[in-house]
Protein backbone atom coordinates (compact mmCIF):
# COMPACT_ATOMS: atom_id res chain seq x y z
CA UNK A 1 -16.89 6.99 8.84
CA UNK A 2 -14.09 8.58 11.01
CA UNK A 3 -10.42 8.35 9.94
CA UNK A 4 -9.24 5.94 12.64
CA UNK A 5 -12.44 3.64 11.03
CA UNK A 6 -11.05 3.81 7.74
CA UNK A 7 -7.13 2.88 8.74
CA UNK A 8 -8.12 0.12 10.40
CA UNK A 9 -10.64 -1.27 7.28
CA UNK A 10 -7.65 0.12 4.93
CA UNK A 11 -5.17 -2.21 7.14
CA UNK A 12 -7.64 -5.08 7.91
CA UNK A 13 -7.88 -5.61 3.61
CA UNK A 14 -4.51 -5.36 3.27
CA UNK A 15 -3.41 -8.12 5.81
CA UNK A 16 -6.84 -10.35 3.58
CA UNK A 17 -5.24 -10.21 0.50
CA UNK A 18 -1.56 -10.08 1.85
CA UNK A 19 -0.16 -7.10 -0.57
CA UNK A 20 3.09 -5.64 0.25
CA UNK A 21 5.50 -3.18 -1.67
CA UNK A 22 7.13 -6.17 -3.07
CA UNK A 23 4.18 -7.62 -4.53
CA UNK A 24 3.09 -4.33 -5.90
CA UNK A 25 5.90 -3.77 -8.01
CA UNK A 26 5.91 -6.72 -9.37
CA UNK A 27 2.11 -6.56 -10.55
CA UNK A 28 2.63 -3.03 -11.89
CA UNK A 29 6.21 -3.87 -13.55
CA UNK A 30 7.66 -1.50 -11.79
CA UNK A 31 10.92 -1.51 -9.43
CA UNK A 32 10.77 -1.37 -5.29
CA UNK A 33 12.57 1.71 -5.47
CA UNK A 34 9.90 3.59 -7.71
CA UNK A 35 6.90 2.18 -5.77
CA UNK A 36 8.64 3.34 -2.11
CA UNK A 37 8.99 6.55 -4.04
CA UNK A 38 5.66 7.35 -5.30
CA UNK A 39 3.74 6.38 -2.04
CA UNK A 40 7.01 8.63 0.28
CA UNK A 41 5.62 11.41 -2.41
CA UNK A 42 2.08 10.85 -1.39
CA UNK A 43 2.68 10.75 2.02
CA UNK A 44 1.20 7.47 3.11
């Protein structure tokens, strides 16, 4: 699978089960700030 394959699948799931950063945090418990941190860290 090429790159540009897996971004789109990646995308494509994410728009199917409608996650954003907001509804991260809240399922993990943490805050918006420390979830926009850790994925700036990682670079996505």
């Amino acid at each position: 699978m090429r790159r540009a394959d897996l971004i789109h699948k990646v995308e494509k799931r994410k728009k199917a089960l409608n996650i954003t950063i907001e509804n991260l945090a809240k399922l993990s418990h943490l805050g918006v700030r420390t979830v926009n941190r850790f994925f700036s860290r990682r670079g996505c």
